[in-house]
Structure formats: structure tokens, C-alpha cells
N, C-alpha and C. Protein backbone atom coordinates (compact mmCIF):
# COMPACT_ATOMS: atom_id res chain seq x y z
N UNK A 1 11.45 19.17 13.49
CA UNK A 1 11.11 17.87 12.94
C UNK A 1 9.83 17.98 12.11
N UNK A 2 9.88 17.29 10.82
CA UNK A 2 8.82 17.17 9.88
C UNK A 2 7.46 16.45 10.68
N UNK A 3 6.37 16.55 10.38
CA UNK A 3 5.32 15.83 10.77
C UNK A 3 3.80 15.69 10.11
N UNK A 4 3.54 14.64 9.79
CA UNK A 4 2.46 14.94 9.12
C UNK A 4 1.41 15.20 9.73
N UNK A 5 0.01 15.71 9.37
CA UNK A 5 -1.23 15.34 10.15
C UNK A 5 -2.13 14.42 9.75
N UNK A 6 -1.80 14.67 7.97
CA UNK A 6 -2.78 13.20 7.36
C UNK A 6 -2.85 12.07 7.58
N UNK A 7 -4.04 11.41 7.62
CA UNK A 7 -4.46 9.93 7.70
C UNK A 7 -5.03 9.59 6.74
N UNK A 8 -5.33 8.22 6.64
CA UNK A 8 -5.91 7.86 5.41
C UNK A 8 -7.45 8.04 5.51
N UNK A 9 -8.05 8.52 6.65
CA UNK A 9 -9.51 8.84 6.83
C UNK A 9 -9.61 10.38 5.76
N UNK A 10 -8.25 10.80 5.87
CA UNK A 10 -8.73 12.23 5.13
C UNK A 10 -8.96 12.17 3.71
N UNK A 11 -9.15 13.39 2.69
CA UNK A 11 -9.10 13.09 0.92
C UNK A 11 -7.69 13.36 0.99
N UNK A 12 -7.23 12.31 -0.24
CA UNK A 12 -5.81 12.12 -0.82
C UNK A 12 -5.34 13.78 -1.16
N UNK A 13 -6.26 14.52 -1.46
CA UNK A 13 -5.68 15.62 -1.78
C UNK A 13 -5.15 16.33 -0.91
N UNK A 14 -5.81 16.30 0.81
CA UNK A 14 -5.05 16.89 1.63
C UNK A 14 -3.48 16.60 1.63
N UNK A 15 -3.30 15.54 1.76
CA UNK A 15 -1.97 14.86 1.84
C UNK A 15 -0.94 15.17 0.92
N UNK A 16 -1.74 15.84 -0.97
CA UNK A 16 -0.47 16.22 -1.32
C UNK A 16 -0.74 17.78 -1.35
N UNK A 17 -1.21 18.31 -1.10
CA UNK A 17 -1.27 19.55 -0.42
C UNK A 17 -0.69 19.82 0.83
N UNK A 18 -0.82 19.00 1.74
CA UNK A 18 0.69 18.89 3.02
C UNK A 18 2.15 18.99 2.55
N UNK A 19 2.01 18.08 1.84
CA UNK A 19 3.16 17.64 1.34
C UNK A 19 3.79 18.47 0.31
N UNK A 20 3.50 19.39 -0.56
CA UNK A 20 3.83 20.59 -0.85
C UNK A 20 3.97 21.99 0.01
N UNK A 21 3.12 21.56 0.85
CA UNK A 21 3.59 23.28 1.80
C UNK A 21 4.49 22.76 2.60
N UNK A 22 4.81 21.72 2.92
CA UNK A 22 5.79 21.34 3.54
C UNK A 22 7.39 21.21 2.81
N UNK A 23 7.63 21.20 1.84
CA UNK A 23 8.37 21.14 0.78
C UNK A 23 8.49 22.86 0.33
N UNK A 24 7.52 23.93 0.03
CA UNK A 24 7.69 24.81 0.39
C UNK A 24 8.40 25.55 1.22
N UNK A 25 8.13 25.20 2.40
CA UNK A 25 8.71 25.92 4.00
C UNK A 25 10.14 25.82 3.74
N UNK A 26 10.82 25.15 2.92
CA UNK A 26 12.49 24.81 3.08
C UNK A 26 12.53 26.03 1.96
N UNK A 27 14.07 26.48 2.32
CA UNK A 27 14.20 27.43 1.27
C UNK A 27 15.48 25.98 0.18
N UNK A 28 15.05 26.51 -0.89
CA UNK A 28 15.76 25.23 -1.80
C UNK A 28 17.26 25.90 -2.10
N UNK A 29 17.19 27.08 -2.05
CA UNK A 29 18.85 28.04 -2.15
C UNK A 29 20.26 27.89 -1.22
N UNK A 30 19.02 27.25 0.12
CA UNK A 30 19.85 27.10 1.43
C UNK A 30 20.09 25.60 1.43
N UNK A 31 21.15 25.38 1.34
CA UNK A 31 21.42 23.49 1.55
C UNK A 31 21.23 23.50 2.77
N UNK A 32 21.04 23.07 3.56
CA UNK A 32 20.66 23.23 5.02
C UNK A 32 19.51 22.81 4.87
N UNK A 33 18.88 23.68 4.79
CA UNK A 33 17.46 23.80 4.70
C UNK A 33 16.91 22.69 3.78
N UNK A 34 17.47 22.34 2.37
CA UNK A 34 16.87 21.59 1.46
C UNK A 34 17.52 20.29 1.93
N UNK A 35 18.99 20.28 2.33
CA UNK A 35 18.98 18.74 2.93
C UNK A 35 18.04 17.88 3.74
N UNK A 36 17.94 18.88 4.67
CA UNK A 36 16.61 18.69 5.69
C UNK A 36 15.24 18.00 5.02
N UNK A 37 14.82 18.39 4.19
CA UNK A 37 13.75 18.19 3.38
C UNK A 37 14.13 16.70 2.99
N UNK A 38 15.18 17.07 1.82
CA UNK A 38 15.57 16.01 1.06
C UNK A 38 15.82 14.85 1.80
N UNK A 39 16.61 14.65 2.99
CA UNK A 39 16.28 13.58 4.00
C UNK A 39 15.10 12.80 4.83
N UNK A 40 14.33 14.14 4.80
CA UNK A 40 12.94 13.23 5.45
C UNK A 40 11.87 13.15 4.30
N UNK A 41 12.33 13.33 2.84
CA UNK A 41 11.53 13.26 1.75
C UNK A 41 11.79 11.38 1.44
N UNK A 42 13.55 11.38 1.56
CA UNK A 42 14.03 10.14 1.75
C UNK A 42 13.80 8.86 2.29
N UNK A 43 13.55 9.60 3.89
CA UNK A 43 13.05 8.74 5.01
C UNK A 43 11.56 8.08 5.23
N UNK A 44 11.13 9.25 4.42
CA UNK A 44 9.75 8.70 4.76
C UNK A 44 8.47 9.20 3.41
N UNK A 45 9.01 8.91 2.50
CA UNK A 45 7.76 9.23 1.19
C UNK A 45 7.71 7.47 1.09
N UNK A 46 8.50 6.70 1.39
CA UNK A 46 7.79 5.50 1.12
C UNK A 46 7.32 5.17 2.30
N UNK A 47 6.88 5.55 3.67
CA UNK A 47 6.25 5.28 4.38
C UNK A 47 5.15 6.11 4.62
N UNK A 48 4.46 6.86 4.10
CA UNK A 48 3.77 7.73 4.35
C UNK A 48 1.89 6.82 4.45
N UNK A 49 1.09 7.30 5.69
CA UNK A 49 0.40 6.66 5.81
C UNK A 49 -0.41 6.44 4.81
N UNK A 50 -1.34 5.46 5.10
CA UNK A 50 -2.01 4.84 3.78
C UNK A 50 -2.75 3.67 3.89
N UNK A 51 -4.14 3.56 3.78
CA UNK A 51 -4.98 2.68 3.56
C UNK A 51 -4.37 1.40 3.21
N UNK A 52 -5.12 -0.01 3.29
CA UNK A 52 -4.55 -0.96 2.77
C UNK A 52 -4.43 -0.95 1.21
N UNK A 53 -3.34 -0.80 -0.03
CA UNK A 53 -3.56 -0.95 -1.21
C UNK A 53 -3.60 -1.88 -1.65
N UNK A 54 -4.49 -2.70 -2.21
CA UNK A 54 -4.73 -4.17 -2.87
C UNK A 54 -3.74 -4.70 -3.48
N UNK A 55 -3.03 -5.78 -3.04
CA UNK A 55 -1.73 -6.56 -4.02
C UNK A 55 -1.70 -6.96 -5.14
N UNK A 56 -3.09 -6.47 -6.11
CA UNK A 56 -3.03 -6.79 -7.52
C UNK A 56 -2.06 -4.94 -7.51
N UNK A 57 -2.07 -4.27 -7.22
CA UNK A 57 -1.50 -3.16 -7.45
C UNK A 57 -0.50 -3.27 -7.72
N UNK A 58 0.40 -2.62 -8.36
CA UNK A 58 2.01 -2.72 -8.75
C UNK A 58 2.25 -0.92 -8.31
N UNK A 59 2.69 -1.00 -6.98
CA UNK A 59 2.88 0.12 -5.84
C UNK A 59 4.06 0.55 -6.63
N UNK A 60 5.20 -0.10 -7.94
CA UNK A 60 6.23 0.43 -8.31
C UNK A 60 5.81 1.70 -9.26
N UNK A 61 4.53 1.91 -9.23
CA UNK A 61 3.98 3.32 -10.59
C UNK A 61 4.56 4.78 -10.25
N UNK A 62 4.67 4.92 -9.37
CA UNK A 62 4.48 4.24 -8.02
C UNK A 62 3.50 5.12 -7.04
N UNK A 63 2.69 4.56 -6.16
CA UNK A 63 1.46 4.92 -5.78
C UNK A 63 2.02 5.15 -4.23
N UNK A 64 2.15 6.16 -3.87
CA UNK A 64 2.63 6.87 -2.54
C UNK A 64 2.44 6.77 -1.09
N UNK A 65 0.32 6.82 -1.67
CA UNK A 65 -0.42 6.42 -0.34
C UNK A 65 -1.67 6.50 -1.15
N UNK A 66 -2.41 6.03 -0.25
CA UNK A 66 -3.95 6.08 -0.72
C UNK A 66 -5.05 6.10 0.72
N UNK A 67 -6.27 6.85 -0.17
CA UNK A 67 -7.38 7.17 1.21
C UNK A 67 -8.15 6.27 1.24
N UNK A 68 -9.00 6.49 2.25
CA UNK A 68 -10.15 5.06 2.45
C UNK A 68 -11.27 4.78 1.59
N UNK A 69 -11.34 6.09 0.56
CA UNK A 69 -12.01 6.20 -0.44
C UNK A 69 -11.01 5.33 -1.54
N UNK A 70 -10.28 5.28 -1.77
CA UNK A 70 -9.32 4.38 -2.67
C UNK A 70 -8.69 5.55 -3.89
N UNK A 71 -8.39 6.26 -3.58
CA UNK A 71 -7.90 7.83 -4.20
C UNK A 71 -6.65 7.52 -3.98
N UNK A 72 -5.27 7.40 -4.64
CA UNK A 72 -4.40 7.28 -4.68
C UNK A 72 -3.45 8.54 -5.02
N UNK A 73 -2.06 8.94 -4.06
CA UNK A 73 -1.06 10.01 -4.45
C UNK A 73 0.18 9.12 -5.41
N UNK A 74 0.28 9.37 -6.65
CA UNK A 74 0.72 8.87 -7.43
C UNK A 74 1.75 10.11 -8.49
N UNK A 75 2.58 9.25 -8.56
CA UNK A 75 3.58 9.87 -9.65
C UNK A 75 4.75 9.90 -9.14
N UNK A 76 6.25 10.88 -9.71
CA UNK A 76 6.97 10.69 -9.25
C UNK A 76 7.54 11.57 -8.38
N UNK A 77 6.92 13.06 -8.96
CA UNK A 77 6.70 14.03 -7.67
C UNK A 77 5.84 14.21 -6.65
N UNK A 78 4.59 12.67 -6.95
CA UNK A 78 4.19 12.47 -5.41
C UNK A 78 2.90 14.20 -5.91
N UNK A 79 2.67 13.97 -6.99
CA UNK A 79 1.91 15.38 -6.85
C UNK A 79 0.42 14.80 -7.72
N UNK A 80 -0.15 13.45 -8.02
CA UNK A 80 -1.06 13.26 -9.00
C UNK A 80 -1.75 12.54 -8.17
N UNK A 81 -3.33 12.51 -8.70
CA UNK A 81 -4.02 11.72 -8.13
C UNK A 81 -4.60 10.58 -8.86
N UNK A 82 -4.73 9.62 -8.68
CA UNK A 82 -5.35 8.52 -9.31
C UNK A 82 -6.43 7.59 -8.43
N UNK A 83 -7.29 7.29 -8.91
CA UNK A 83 -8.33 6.11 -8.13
C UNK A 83 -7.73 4.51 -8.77
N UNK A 84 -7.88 3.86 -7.37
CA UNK A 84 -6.77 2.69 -7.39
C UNK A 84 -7.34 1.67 -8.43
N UNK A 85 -9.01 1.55 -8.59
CA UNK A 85 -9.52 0.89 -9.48
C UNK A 85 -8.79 0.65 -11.23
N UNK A 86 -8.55 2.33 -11.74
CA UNK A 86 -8.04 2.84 -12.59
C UNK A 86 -6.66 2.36 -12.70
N UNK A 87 -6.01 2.44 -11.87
CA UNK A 87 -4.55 2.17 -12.14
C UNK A 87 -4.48 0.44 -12.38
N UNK A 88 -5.35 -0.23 -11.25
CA UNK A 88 -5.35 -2.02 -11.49
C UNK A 88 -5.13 -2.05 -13.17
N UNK A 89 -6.76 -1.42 -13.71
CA UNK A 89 -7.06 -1.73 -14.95
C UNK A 89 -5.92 -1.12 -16.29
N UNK A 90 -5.35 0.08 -15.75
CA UNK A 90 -4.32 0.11 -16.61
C UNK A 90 -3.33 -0.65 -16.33
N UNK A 91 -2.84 -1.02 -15.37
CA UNK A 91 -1.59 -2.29 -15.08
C UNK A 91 -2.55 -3.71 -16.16
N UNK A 92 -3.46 -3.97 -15.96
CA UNK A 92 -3.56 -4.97 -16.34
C UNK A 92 -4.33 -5.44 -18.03
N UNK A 93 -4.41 -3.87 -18.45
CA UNK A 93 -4.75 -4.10 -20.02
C UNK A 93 -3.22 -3.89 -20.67
């Protein structure tokens, strides 16, 4: 079973650094193996823990999780970082 260790006390970067060695560990050749992934990538990339993100946010960018510093995992491979301030102000210019 998949498991994370990150919290939102940690830097956002741990989290997508988890989240790549974890994505790693599957071999992608072996369906088995990548279903596995691909199901709990399914199950749970939109639940992945995360600070409160402010409801001016538009979470559809879509913004993954974020730390208590306000550092956001963003994009669509879930591999970019953004500060949540930044993203408001581009949603809203």
C-alpha cells in the first residue's frame, strides 16, 4: 500500500519529491505494477494533504496541495511549484 509521509508542516518540495520516487518505484513496462500507481495516483492526487487554500483560488489550475508557508504543488504532472499569492494574482489580472 502507497503512503505518504508529507504534511503540510513540511516544504512543498518534499511532497513532490515523494511523489516522484514514489511513481518511480513502479516499473511503468509492468501493467501491474503501473496500474497500481495509476490507481492510487487516481484515488488520491486530489486528496493529498494540504494546508487550508484560500477560496479566492481557482484549485482547477490546478493546485494539488500546498504548505503552511503557502508554496503550492501545481501543474498537471503535479511536478511545479508556485506561491499561492502568485497564482491569486495571475487568476485575477
Amino acid at each position: 500500500m502507497i503512503e505518504l509521509k508529507w504534511t503540510p508542516q513540511d516544504d512543498i518540495e518534499e511532497l513532490r519529491d515523494e511523489l516522484a520516487d514514489l511513481k518511480a518505484r513502479y516499473d511503468t513496462n509492468d501493467p501491474t505494477e503501473f496500474n497500481e500507481w495509476a490507481y492510487w495516483a487516481d484515488m488520491n492526487m486530489a486528496n493529498l494533504p494540504t494546508a487550508d487554500i484560500p477560496d479566492d483560488a481557482d484549485t482547477s489550475y490546478p493546485i494539488w496541495a500546498m504548505d503552511n508557508d503557502g508554496y503550492c504543488l501545481v501543474g498537471e504532472d503535479a511536478d511545479g511549484i508556485e506561491y499561492i499569492d502568485d497564482i491569486i494574482e495571475q487568476q485575477e489580472g
